[in-house]
PDB file of N, CA and C in Angstrom:
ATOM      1  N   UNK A   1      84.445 230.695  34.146  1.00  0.00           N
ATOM      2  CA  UNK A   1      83.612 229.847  34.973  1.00  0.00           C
ATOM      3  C   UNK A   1      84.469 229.292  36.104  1.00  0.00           C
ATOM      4  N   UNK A   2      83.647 228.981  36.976  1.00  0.00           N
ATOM      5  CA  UNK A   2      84.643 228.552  38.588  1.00  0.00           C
ATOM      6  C   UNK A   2      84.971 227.293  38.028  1.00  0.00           C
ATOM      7  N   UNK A   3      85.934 226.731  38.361  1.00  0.00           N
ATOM      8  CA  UNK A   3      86.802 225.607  38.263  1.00  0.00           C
ATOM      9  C   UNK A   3      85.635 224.264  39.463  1.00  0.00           C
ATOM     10  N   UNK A   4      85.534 225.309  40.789  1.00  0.00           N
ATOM     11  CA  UNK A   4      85.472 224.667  41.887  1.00  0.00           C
ATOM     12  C   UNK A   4      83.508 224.277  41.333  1.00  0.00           C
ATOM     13  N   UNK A   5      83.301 224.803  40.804  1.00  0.00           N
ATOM     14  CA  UNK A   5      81.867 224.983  40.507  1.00  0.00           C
ATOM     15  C   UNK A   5      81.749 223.851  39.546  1.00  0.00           C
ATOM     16  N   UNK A   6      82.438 223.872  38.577  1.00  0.00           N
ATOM     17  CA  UNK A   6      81.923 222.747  37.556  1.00  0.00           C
ATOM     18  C   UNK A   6      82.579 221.561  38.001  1.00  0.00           C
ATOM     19  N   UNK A   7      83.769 221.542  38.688  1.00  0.00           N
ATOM     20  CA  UNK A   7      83.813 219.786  39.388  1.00  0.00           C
ATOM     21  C   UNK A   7      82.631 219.404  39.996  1.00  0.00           C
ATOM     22  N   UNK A   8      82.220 220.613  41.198  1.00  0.00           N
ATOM     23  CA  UNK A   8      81.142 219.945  41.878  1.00  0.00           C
ATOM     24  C   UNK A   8      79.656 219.085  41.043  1.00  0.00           C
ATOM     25  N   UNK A   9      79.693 220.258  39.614  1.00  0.00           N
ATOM     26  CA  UNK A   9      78.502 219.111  38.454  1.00  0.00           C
ATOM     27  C   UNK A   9      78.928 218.365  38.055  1.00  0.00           C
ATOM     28  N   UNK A  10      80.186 218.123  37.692  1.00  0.00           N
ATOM     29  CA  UNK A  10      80.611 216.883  37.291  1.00  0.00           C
ATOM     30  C   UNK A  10      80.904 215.748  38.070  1.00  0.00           C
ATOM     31  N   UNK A  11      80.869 216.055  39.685  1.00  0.00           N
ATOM     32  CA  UNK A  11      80.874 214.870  40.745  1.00  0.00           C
ATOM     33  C   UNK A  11      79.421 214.685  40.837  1.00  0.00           C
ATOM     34  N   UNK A  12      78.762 215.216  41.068  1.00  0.00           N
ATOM     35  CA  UNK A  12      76.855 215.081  40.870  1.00  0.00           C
ATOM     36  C   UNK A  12      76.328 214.654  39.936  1.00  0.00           C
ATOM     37  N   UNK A  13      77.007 214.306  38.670  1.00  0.00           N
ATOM     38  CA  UNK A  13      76.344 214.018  37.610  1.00  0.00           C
ATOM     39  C   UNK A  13      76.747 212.593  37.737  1.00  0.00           C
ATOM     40  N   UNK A  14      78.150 212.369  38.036  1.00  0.00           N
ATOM     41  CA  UNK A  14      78.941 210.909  37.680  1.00  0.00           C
ATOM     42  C   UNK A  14      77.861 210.332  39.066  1.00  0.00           C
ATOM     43  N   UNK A  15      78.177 211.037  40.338  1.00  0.00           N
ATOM     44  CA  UNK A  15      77.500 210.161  41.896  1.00  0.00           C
ATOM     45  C   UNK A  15      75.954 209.603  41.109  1.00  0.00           C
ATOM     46  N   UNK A  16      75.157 210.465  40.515  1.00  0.00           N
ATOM     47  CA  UNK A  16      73.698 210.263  40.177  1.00  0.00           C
ATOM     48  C   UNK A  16      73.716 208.692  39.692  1.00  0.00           C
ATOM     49  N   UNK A  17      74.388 208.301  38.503  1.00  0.00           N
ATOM     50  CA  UNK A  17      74.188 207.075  38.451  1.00  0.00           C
ATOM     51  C   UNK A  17      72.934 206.811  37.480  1.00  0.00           C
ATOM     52  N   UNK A  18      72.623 207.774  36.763  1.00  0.00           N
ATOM     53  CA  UNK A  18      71.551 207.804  35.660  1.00  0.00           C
ATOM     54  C   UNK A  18      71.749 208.555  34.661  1.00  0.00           C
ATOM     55  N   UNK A  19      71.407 208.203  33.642  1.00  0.00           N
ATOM     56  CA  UNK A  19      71.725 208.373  31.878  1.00  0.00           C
ATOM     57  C   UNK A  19      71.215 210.531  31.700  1.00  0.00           C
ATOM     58  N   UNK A  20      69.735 210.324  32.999  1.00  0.00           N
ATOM     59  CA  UNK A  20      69.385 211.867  32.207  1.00  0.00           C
ATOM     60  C   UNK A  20      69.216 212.315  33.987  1.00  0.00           C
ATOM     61  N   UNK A  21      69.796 212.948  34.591  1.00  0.00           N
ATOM     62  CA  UNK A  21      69.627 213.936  35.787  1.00  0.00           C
ATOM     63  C   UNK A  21      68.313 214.869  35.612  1.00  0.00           C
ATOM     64  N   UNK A  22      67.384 214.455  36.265  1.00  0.00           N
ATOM     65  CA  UNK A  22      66.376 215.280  36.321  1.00  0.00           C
ATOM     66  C   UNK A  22      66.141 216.410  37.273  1.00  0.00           C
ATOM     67  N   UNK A  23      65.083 216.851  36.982  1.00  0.00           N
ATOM     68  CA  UNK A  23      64.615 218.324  38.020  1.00  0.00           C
ATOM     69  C   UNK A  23      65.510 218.926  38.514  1.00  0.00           C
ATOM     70  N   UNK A  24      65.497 219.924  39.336  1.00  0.00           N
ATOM     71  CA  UNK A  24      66.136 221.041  39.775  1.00  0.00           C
ATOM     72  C   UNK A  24      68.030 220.919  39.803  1.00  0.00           C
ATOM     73  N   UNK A  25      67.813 219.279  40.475  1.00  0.00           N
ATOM     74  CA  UNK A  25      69.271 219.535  40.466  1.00  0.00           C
ATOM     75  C   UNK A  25      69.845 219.459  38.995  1.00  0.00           C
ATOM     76  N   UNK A  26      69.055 218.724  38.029  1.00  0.00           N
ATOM     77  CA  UNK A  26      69.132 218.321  36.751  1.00  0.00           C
ATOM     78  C   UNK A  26      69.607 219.522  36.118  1.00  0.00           C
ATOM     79  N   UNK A  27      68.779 220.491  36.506  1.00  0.00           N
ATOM     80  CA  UNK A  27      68.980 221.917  35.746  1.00  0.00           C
ATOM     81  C   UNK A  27      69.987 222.832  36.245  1.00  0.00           C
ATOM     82  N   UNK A  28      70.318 222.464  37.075  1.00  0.00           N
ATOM     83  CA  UNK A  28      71.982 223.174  37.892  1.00  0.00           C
ATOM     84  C   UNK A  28      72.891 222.365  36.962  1.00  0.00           C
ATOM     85  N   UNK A  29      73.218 221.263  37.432  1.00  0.00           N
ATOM     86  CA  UNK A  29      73.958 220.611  36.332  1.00  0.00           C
ATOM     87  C   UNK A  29      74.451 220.631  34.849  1.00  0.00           C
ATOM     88  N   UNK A  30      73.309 220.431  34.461  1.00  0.00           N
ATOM     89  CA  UNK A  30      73.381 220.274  32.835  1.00  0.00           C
ATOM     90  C   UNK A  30      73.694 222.168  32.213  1.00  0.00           C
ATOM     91  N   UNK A  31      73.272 222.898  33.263  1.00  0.00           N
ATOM     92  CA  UNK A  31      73.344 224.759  32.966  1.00  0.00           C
ATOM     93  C   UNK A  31      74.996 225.067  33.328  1.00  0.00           C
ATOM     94  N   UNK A  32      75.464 224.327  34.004  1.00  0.00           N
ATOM     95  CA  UNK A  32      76.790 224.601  34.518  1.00  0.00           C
ATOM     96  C   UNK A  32      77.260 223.769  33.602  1.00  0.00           C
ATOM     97  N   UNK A  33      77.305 222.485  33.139  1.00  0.00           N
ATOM     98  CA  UNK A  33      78.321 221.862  32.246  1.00  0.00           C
ATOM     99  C   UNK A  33      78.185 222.185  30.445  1.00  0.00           C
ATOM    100  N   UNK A  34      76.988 223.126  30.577  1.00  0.00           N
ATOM    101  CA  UNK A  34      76.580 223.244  28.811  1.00  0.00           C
ATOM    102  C   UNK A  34      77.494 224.634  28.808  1.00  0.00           C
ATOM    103  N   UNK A  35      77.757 225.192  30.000  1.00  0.00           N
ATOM    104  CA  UNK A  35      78.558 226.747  29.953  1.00  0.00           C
ATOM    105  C   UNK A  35      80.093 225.745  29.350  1.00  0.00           C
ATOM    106  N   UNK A  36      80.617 224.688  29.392  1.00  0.00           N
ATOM    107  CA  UNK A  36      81.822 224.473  29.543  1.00  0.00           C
ATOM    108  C   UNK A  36      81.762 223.719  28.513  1.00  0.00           C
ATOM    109  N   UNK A  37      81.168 222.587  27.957  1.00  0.00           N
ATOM    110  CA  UNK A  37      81.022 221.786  26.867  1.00  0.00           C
ATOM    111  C   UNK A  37      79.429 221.884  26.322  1.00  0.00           C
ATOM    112  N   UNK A  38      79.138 222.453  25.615  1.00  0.00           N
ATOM    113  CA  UNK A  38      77.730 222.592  25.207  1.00  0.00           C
ATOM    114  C   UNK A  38      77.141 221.516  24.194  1.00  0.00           C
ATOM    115  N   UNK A  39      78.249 220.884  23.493  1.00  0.00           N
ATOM    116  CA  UNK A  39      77.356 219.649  22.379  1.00  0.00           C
ATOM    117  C   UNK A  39      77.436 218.631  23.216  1.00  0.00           C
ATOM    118  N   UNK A  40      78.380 218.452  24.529  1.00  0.00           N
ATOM    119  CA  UNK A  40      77.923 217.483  25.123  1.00  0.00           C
ATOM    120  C   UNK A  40      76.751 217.666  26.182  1.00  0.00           C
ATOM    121  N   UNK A  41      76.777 218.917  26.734  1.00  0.00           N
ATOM    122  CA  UNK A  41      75.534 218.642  27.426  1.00  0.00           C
ATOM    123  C   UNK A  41      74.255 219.497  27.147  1.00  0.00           C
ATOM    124  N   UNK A  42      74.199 220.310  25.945  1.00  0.00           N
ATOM    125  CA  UNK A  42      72.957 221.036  25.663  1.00  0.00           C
ATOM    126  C   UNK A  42      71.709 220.106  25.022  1.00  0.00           C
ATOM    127  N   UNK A  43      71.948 218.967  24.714  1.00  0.00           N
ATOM    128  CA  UNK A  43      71.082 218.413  24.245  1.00  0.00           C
ATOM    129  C   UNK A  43      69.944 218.185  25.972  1.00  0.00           C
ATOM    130  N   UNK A  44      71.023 217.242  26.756  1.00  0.00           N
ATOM    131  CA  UNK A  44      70.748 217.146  27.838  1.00  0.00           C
ATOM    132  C   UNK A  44      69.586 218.284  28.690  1.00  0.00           C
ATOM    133  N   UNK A  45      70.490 219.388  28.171  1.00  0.00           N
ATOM    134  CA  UNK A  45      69.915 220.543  29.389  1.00  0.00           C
ATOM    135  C   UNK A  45      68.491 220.981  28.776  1.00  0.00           C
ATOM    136  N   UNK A  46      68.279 220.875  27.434  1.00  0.00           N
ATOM    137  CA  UNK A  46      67.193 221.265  26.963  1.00  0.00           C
ATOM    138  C   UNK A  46      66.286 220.000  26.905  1.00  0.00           C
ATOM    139  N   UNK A  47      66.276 218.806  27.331  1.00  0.00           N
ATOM    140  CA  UNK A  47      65.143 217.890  27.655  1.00  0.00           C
ATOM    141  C   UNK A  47      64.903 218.263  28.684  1.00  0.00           C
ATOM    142  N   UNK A  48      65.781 218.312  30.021  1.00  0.00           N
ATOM    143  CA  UNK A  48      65.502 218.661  31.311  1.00  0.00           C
ATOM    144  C   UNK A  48      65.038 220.092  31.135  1.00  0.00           C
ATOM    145  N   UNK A  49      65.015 221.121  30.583  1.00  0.00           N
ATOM    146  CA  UNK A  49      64.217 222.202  30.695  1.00  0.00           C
ATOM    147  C   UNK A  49      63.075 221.904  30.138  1.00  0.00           C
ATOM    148  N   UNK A  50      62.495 221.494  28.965  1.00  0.00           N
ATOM    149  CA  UNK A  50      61.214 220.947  28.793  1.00  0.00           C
ATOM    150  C   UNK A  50      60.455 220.456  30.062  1.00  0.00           C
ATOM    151  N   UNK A  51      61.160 219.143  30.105  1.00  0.00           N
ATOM    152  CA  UNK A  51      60.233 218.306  31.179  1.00  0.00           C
ATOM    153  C   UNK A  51      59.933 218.864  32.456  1.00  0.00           C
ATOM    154  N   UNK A  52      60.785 220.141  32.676  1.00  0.00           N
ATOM    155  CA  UNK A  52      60.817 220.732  33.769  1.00  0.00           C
ATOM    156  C   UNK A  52      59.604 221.877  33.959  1.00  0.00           C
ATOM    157  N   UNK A  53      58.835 221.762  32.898  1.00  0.00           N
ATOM    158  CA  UNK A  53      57.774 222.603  32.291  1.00  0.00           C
ATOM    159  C   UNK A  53      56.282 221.881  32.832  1.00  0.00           C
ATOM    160  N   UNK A  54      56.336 220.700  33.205  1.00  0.00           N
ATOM    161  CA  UNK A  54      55.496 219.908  33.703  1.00  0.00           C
ATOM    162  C   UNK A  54      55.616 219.507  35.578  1.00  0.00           C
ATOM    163  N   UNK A  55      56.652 220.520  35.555  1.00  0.00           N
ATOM    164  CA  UNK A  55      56.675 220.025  37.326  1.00  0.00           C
ATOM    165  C   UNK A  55      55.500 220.770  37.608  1.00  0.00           C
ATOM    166  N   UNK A  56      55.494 220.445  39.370  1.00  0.00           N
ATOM    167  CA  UNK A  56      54.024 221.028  39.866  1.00  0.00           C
ATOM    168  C   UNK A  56      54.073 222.325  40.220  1.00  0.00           C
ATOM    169  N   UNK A  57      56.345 222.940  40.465  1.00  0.00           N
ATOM    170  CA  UNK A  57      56.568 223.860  40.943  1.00  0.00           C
ATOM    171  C   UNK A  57      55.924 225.262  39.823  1.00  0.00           C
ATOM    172  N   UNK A  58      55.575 224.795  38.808  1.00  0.00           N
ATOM    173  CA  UNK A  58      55.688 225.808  37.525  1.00  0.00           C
ATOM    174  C   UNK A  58      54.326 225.536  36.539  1.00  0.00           C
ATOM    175  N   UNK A  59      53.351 224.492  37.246  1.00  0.00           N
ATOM    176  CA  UNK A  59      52.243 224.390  36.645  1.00  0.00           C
ATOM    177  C   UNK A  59      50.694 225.802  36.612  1.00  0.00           C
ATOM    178  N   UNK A  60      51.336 226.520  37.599  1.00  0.00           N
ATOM    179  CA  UNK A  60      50.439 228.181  37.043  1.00  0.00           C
ATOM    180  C   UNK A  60      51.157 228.873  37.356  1.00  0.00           C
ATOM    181  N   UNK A  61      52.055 228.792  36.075  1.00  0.00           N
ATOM    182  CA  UNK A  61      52.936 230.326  36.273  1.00  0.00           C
ATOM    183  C   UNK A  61      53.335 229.871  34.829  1.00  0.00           C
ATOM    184  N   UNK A  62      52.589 230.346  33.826  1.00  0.00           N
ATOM    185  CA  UNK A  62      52.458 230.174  32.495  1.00  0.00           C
ATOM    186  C   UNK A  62      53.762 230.943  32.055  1.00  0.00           C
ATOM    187  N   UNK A  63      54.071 231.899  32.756  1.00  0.00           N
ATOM    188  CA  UNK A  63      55.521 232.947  32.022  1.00  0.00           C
ATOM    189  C   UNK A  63      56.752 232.326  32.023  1.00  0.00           C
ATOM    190  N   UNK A  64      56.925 231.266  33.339  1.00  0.00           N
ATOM    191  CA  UNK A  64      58.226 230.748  33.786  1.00  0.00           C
ATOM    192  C   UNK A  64      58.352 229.485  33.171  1.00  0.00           C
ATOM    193  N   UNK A  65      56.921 228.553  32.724  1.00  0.00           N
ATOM    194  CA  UNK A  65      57.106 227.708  31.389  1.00  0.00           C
ATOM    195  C   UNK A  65      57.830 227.985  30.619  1.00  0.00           C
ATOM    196  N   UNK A  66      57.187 229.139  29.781  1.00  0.00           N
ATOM    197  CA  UNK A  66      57.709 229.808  28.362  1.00  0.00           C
ATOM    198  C   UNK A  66      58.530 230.299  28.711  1.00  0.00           C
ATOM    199  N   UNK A  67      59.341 230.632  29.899  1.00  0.00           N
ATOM    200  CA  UNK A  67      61.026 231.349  29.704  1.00  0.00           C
ATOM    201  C   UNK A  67      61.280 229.923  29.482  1.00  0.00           C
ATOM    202  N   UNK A  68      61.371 228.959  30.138  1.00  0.00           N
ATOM    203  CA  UNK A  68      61.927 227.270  30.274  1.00  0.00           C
ATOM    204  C   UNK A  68      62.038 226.650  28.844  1.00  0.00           C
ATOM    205  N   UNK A  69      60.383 226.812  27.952  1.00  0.00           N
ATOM    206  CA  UNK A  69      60.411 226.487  26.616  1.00  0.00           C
ATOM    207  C   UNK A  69      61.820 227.589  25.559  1.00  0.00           C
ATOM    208  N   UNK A  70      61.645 228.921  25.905  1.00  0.00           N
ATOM    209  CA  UNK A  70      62.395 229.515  25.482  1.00  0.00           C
ATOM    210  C   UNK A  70      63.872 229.022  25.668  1.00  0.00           C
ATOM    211  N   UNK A  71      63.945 229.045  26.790  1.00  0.00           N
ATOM    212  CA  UNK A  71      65.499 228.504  27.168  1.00  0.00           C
ATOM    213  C   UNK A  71      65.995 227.157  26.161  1.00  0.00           C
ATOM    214  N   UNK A  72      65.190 226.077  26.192  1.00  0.00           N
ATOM    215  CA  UNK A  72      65.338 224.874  25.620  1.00  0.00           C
ATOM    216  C   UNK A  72      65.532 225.258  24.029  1.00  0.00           C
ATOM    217  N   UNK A  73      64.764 225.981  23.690  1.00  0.00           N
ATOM    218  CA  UNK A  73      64.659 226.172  22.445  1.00  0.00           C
ATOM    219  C   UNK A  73      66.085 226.813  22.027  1.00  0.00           C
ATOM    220  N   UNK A  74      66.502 227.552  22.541  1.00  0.00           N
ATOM    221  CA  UNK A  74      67.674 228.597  22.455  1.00  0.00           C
ATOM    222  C   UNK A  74      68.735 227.565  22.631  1.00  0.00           C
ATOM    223  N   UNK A  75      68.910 226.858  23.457  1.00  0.00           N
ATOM    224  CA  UNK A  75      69.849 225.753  23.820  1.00  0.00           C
ATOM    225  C   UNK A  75      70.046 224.971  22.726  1.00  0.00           C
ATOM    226  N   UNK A  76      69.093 224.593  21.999  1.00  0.00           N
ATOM    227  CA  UNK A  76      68.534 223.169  20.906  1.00  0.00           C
ATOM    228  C   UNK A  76      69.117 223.561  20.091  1.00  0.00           C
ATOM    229  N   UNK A  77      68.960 225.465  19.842  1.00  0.00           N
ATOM    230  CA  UNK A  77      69.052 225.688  18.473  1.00  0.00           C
ATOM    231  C   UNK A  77      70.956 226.195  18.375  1.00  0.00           C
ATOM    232  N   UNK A  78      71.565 226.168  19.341  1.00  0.00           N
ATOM    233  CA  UNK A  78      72.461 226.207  19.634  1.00  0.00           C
ATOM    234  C   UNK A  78      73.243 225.181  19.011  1.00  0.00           C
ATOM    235  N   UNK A  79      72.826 223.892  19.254  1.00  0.00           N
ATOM    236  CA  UNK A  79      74.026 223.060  19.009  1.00  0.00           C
ATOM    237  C   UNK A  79      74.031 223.066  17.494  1.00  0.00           C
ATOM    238  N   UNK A  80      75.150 222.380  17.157  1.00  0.00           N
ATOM    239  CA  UNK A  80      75.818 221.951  15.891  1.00  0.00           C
ATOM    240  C   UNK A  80      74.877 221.080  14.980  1.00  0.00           C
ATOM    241  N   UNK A  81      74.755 221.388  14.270  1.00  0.00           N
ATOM    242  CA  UNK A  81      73.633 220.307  13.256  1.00  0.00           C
ATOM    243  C   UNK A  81      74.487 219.676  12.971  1.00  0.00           C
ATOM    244  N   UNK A  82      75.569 218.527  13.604  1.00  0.00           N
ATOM    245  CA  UNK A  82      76.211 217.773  13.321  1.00  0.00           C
ATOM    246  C   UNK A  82      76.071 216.935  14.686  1.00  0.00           C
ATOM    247  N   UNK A  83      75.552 217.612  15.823  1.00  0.00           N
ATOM    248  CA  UNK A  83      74.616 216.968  17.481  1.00  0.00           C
ATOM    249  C   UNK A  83      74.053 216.011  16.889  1.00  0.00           C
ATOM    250  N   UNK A  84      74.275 214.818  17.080  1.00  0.00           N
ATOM    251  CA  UNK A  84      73.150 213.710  16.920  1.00  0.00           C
ATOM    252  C   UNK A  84      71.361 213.665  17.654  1.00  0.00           C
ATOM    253  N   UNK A  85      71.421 214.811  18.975  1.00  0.00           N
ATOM    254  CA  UNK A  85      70.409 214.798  19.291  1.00  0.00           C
ATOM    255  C   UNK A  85      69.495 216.366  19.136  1.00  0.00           C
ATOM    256  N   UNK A  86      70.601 216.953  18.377  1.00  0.00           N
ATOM    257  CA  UNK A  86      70.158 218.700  18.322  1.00  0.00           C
ATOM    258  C   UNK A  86      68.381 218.456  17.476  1.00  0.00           C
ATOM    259  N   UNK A  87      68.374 217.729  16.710  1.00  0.00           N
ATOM    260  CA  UNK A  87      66.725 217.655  15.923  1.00  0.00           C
ATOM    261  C   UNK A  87      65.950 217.397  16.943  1.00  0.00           C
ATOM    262  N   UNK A  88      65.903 216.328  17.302  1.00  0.00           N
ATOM    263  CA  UNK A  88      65.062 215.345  18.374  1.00  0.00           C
ATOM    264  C   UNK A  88      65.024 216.369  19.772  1.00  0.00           C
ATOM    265  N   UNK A  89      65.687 216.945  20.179  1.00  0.00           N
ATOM    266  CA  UNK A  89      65.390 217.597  21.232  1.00  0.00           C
ATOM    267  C   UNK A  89      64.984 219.515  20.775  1.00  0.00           C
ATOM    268  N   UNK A  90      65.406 220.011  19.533  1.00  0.00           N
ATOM    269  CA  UNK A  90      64.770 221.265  19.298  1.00  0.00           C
ATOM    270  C   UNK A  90      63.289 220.536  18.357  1.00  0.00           C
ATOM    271  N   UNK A  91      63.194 219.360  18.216  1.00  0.00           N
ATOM    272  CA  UNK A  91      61.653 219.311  17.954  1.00  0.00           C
ATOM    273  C   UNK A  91      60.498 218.954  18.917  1.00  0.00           C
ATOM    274  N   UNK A  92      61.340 218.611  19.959  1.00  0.00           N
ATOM    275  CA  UNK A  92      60.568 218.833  21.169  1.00  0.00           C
ATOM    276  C   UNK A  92      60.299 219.825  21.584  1.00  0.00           C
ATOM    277  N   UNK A  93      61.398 220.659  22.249  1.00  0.00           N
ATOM    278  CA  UNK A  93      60.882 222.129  22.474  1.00  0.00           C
ATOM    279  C   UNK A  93      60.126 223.177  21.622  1.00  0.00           C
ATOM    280  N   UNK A  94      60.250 223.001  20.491  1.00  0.00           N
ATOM    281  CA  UNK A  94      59.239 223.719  19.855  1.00  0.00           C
ATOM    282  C   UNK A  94      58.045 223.207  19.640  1.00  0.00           C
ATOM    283  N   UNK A  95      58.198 221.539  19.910  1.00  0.00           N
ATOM    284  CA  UNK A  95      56.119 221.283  19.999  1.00  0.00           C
ATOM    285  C   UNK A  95      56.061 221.619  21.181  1.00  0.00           C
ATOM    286  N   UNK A  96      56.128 221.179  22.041  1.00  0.00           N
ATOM    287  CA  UNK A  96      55.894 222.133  23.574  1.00  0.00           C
ATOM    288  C   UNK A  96      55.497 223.091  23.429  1.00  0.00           C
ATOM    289  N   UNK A  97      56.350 223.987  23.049  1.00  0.00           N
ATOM    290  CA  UNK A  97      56.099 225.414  23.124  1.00  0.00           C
ATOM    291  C   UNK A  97      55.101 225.858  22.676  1.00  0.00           C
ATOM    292  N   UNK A  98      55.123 224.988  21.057  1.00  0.00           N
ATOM    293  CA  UNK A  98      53.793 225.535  19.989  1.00  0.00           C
ATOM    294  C   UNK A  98      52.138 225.119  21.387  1.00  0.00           C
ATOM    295  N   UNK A  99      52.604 223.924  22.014  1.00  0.00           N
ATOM    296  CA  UNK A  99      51.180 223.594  22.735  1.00  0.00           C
ATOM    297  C   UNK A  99      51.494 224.137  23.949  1.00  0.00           C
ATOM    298  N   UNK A 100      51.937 224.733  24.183  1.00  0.00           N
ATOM    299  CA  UNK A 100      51.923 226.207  25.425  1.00  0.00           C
ATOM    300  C   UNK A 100      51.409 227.430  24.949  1.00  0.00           C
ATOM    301  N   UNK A 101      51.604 228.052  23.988  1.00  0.00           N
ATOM    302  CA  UNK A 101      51.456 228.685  23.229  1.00  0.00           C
ATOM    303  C   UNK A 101      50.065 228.860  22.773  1.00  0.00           C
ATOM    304  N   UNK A 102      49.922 227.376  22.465  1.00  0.00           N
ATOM    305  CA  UNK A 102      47.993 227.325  21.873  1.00  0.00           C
ATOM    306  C   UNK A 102      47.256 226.834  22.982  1.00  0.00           C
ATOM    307  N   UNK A 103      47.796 226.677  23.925  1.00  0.00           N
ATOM    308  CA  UNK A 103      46.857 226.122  25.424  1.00  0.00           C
ATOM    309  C   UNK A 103      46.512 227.867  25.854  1.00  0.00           C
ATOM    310  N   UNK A 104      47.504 228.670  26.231  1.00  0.00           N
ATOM    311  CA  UNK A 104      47.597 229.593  26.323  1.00  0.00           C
ATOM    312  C   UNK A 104      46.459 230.784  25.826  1.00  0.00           C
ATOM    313  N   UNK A 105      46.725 230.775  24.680  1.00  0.00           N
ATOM    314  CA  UNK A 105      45.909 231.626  23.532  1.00  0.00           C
ATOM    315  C   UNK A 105      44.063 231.423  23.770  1.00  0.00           C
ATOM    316  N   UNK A 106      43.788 229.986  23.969  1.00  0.00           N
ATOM    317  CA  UNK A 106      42.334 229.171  24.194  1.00  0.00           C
ATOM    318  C   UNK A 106      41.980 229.841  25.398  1.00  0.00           C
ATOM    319  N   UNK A 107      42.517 229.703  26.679  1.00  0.00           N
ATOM    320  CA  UNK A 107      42.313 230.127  27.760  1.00  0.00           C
ATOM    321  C   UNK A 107      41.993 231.821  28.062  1.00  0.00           C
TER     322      UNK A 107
END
């Protein structure tokens, strides 16, 4: 991984000045620092891919949800069951998903 690449998320994350970095840049971030430390920031990256499932950019384009749910899920299930937040955030992404999934199916 670039050296020059993950300072720049780690100066963007510290400049932000908030606990959870959201949207797009949220997801540059937290995707670049989970490549380098993943129990510290996969919990992170997989809320921001959820919630990122509700932007307006991705509200009919049902496939690029479910890669997003997928992603989160894959991320969640990643960390260490010793993650204090690995439950709480892979039980999010998989209710999501399950109600993407069954929104989906109805339609």
């Amino acid at each position: 991984m670039d050296q020059d690449i993950v300072m720049r998320a780690r100066v963007k994350l510290l400049s932000a000045n908030r606990r959870v970095v959201r949207g797009v840049e949220g997801l540059w971030i937290y995707r670049t620092l989970t490549k380098v430390d993943p129990e510290a920031y996969g919990s992170k990256l997989a809320f921001v891919l959820v919630e990122a499932t509700s932007s307006p950019r991705v509200r009919n384009m049902p496939e690029q949800r479910m890669a997003l749910l997928d992603e989160a899920v894959a991320v969640a299930t990643a960390l260490s069951p010793a993650n204090p937040y690995r439950d709480r955030v892979l039980e999010l992404a998989l209710a999501v998903r399950r109600a993407e999934l069954e929104g989906r199916s109805v339609s």
